[in-house]
C-alpha atoms as a PDB file:
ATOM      1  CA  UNK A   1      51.771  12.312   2.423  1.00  0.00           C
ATOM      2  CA  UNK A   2      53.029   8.777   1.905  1.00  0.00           C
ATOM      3  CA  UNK A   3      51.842   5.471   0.330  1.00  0.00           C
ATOM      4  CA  UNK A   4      50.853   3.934   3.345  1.00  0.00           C
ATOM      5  CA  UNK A   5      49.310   7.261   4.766  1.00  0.00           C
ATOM      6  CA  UNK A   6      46.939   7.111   1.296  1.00  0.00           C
ATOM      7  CA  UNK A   7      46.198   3.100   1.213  1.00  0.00           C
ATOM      8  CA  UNK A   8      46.798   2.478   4.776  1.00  0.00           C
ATOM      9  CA  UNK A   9      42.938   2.171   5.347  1.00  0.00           C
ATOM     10  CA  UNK A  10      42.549  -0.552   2.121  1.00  0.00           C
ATOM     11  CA  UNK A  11      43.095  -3.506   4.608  1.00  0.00           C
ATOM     12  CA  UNK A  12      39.529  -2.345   6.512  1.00  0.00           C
ATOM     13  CA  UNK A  13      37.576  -1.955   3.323  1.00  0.00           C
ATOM     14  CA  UNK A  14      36.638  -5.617   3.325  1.00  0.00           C
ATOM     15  CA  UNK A  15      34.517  -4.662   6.550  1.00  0.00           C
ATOM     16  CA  UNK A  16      33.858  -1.315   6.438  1.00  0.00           C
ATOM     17  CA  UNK A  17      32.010  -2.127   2.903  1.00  0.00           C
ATOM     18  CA  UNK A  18      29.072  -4.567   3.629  1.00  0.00           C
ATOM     19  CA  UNK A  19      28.703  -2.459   6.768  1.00  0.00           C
ATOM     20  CA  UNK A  20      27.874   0.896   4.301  1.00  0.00           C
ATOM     21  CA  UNK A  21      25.897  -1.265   1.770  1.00  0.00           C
ATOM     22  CA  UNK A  22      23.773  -2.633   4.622  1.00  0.00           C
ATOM     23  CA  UNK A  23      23.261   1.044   5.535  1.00  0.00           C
ATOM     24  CA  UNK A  24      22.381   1.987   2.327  1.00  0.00           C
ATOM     25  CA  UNK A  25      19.762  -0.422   1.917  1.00  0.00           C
ATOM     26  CA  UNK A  26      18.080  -0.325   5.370  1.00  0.00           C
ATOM     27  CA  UNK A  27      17.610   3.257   4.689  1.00  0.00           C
ATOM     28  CA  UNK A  28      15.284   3.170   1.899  1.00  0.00           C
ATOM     29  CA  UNK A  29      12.898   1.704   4.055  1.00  0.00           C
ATOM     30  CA  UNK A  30      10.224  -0.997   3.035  1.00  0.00           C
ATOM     31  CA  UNK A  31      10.103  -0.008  -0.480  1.00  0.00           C
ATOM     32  CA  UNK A  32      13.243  -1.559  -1.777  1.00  0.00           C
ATOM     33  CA  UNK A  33      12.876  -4.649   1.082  1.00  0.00           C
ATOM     34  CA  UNK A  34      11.882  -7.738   0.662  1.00  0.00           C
ATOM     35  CA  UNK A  35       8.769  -9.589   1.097  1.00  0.00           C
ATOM     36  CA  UNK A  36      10.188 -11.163   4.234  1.00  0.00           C
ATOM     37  CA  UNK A  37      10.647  -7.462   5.696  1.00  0.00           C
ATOM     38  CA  UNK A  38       6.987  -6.502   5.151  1.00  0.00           C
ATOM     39  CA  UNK A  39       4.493  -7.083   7.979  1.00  0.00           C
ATOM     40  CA  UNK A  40       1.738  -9.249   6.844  1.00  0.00           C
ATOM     41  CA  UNK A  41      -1.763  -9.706   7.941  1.00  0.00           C
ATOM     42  CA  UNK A  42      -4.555 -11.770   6.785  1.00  0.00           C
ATOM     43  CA  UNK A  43      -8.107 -11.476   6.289  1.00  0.00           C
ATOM     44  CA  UNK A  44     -10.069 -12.981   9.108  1.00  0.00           C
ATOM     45  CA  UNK A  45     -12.596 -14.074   6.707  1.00  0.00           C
ATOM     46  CA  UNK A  46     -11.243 -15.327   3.688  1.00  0.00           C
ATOM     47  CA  UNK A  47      -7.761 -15.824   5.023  1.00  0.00           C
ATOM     48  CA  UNK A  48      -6.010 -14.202   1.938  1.00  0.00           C
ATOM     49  CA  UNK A  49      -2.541 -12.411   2.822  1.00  0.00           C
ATOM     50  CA  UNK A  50      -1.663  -9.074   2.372  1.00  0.00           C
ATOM     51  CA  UNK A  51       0.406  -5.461   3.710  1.00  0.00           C
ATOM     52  CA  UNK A  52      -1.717  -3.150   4.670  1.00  0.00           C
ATOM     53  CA  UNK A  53      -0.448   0.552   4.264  1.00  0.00           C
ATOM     54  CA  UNK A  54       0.577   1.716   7.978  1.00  0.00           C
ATOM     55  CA  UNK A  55      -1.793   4.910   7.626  1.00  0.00           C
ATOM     56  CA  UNK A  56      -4.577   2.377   7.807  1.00  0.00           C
ATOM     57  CA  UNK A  57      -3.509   1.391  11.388  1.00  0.00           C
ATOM     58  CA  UNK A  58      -3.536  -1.933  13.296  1.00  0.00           C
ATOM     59  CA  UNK A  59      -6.331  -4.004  13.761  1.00  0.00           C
ATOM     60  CA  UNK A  60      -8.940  -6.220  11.999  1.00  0.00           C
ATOM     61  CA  UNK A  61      -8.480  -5.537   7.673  1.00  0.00           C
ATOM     62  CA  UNK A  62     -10.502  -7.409   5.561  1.00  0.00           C
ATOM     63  CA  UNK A  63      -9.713  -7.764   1.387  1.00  0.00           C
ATOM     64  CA  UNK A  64     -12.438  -7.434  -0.981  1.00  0.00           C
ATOM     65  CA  UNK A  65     -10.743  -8.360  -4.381  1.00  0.00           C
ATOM     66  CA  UNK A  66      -8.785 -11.657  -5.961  1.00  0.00           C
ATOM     67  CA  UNK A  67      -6.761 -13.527  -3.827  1.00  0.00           C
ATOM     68  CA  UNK A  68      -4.265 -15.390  -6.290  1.00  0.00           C
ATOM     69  CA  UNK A  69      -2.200 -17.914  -4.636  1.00  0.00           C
ATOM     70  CA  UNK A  70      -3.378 -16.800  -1.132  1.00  0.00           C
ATOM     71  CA  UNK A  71      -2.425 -12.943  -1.868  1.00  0.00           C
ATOM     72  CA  UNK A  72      -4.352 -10.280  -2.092  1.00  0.00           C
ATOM     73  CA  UNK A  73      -3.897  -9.342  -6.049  1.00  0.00           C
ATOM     74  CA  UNK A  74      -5.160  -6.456  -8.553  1.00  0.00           C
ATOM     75  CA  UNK A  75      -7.825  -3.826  -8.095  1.00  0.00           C
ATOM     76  CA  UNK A  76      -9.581  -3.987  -4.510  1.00  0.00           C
ATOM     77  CA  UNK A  77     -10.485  -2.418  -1.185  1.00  0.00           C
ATOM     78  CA  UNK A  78      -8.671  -3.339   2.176  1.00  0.00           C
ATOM     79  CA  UNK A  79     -11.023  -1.967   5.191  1.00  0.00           C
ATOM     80  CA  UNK A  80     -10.231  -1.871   8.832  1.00  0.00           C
ATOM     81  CA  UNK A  81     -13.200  -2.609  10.822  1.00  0.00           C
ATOM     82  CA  UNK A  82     -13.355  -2.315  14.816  1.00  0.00           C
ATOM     83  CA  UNK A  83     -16.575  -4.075  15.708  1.00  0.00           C
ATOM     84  CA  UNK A  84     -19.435  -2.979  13.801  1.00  0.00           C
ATOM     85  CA  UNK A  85     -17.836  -0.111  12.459  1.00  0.00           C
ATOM     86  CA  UNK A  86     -16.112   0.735   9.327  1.00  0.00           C
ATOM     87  CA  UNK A  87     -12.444   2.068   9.922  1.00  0.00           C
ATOM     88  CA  UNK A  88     -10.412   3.830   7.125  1.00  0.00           C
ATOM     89  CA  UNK A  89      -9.931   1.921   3.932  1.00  0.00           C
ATOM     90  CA  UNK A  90      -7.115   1.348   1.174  1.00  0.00           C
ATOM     91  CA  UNK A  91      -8.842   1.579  -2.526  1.00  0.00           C
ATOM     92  CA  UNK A  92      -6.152   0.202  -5.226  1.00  0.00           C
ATOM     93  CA  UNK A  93      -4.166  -1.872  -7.062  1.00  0.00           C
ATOM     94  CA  UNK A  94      -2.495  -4.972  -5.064  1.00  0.00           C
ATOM     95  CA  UNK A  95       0.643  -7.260  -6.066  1.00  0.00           C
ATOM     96  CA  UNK A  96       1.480 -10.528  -4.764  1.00  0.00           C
ATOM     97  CA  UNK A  97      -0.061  -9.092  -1.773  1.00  0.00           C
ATOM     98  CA  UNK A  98       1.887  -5.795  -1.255  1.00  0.00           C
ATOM     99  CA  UNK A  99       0.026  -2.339  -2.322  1.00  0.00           C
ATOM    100  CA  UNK A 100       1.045  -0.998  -5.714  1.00  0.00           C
ATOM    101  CA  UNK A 101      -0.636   2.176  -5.809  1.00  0.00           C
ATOM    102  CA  UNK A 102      -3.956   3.973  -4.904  1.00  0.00           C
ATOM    103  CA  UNK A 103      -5.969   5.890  -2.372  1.00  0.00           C
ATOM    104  CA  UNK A 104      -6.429   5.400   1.454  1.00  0.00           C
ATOM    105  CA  UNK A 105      -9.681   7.041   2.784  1.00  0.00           C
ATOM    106  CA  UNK A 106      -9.179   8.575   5.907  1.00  0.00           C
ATOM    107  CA  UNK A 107     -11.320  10.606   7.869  1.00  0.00           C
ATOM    108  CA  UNK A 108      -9.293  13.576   7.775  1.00  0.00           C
ATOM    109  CA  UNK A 109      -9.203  12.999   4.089  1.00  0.00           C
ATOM    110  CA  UNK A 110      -6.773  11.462   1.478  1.00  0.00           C
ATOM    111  CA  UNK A 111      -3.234   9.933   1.419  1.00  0.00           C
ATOM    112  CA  UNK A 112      -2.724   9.445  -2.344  1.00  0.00           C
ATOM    113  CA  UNK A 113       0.325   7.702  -4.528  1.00  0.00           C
ATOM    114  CA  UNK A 114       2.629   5.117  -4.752  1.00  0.00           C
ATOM    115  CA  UNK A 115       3.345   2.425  -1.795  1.00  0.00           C
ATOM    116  CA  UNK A 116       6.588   3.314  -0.134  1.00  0.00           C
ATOM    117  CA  UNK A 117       8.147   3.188   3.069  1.00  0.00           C
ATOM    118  CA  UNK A 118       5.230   1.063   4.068  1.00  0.00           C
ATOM    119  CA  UNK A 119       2.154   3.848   3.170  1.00  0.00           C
ATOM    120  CA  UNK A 120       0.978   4.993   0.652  1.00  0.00           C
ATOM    121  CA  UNK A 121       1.316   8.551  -0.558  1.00  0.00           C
ATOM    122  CA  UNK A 122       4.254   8.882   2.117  1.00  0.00           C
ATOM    123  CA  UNK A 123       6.039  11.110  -0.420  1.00  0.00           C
ATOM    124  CA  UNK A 124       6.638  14.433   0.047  1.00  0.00           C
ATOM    125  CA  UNK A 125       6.878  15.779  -2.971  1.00  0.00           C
ATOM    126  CA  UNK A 126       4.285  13.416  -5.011  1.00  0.00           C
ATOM    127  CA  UNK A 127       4.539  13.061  -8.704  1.00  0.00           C
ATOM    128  CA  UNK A 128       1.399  15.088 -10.235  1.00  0.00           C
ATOM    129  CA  UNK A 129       0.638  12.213 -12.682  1.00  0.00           C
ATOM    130  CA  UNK A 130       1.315   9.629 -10.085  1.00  0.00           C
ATOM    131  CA  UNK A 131      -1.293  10.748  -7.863  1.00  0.00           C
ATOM    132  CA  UNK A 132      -3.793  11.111 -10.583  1.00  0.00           C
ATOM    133  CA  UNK A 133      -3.185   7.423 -11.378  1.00  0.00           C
ATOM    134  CA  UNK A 134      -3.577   7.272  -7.991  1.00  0.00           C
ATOM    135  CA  UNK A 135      -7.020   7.927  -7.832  1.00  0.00           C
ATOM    136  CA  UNK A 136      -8.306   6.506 -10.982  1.00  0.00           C
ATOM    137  CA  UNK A 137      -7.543   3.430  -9.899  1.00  0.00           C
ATOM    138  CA  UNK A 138      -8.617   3.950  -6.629  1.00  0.00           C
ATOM    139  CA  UNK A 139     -11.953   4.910  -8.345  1.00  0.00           C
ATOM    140  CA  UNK A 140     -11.787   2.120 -10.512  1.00  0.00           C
ATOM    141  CA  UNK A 141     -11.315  -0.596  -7.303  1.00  0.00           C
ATOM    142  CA  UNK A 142     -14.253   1.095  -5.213  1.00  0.00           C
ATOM    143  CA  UNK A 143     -16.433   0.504  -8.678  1.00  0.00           C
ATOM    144  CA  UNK A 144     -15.154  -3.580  -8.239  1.00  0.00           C
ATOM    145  CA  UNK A 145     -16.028  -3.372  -4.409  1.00  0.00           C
ATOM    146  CA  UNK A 146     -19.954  -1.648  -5.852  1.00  0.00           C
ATOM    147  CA  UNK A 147     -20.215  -4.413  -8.107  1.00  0.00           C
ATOM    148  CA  UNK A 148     -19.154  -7.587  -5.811  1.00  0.00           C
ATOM    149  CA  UNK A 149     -22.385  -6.257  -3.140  1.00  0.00           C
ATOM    150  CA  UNK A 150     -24.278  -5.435  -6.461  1.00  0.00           C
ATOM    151  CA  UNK A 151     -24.227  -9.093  -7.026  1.00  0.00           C
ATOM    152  CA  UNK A 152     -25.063  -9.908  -3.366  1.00  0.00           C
ATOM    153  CA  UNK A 153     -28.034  -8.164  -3.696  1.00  0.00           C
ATOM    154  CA  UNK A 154     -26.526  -5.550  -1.766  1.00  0.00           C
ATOM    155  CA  UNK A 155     -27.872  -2.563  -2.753  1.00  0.00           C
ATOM    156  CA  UNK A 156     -26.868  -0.008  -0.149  1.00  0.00           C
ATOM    157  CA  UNK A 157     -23.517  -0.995  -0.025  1.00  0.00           C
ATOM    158  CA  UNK A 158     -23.484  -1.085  -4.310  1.00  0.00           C
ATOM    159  CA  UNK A 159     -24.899   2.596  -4.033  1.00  0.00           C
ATOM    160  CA  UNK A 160     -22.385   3.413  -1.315  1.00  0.00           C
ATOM    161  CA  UNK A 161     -19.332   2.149  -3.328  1.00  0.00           C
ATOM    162  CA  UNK A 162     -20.335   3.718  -6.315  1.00  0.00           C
ATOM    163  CA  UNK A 163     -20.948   6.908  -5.071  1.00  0.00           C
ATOM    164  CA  UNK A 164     -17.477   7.053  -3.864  1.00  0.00           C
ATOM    165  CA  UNK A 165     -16.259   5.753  -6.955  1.00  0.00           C
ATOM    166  CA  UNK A 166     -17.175   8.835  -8.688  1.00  0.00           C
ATOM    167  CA  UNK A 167     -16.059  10.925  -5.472  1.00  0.00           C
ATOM    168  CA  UNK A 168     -12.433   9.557  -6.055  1.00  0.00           C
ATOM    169  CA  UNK A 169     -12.594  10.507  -9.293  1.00  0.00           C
ATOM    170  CA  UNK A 170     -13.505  13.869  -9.297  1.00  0.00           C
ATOM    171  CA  UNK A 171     -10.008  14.664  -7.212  1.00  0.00           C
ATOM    172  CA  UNK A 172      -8.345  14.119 -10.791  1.00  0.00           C
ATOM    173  CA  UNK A 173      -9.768  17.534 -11.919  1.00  0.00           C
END
């Protein structure tokens, strides 16, 4: 085998390079991408900004929580409605508008974890701890949600919200 048989292929390196890191990076999915990459929607209502997790589907999603500098941010609930009726909802933690971690209620039950590759709980082999976390703060977000109708002298709702509160956290044991 010769020199040039060995190092021939240097010369394409320049191009064959960014081509693999571009790869690389496109296949970790929305996790590692940037806020630019993520498909935003906004609250009809208060017009705050935010990703919801795929599994909650397309469609009107409404934020109850803070909305810091026009983003959905910390502990809150994202709920798809259709009409009159109450889709599936994300309980959790929110960051300049992108899902952290928490719990989306489904009705065939729960996706729990971390937000990656645009869901949550899309891992398949979740971290224990992580989706305890999970759910604790999920809990702790549908207690926020409870509260905010508690002060709208909602009481249904606040019962509602509460009651699921401790549903979420009774997954943990």
């Amino acid at each position: 085998m010769t020199t040039r048989s060995v190092f021939g292929g240097m010369g394409r390196l320049p191009v064959i390079a960014p081509v693999a890191l571009a790869t690389v990076l496109c296949s970790h999915g929305s996790a590692g991408a940037a806020p630019g990459d993520l498909q935003w929607t906004q609250d009809p209502g208060s017009h705050c900004t935010f990703v919801a997790p795929v599994s909650l589907t397309s469609g009107p999603t409404f934020w109850i929580g803070a909305c810091v500098d026009g983003k959905a941010s910390g502990e809150g609930m994202l709920r798809r409605r259709d009409g009159d009726k109450a889709g599936a909802a994300f309980f959790g933690r929110m960051k300049d508008g992108v899902p952290e971690i928490g719990v989306v209620d489904l009705s065939e039950g729960y996706r729990a974890g971390s937000f990656s590759d645009g869901d949550i709980g899309g891992q398949t082999e979740s971290d224990p701890q992580n989706r305890i976390d999970a759910f604790r703060i999920a809990a702790e977000a549908a207690r926020l949600v409870g509260a905010k109708y508690a002060a709208e002298k909602n009481a249904g709702s606040a019962r509602l919200y509460e009651e699921l509160a401790k549903t979420l956290e009774l997954q943990t044991d």
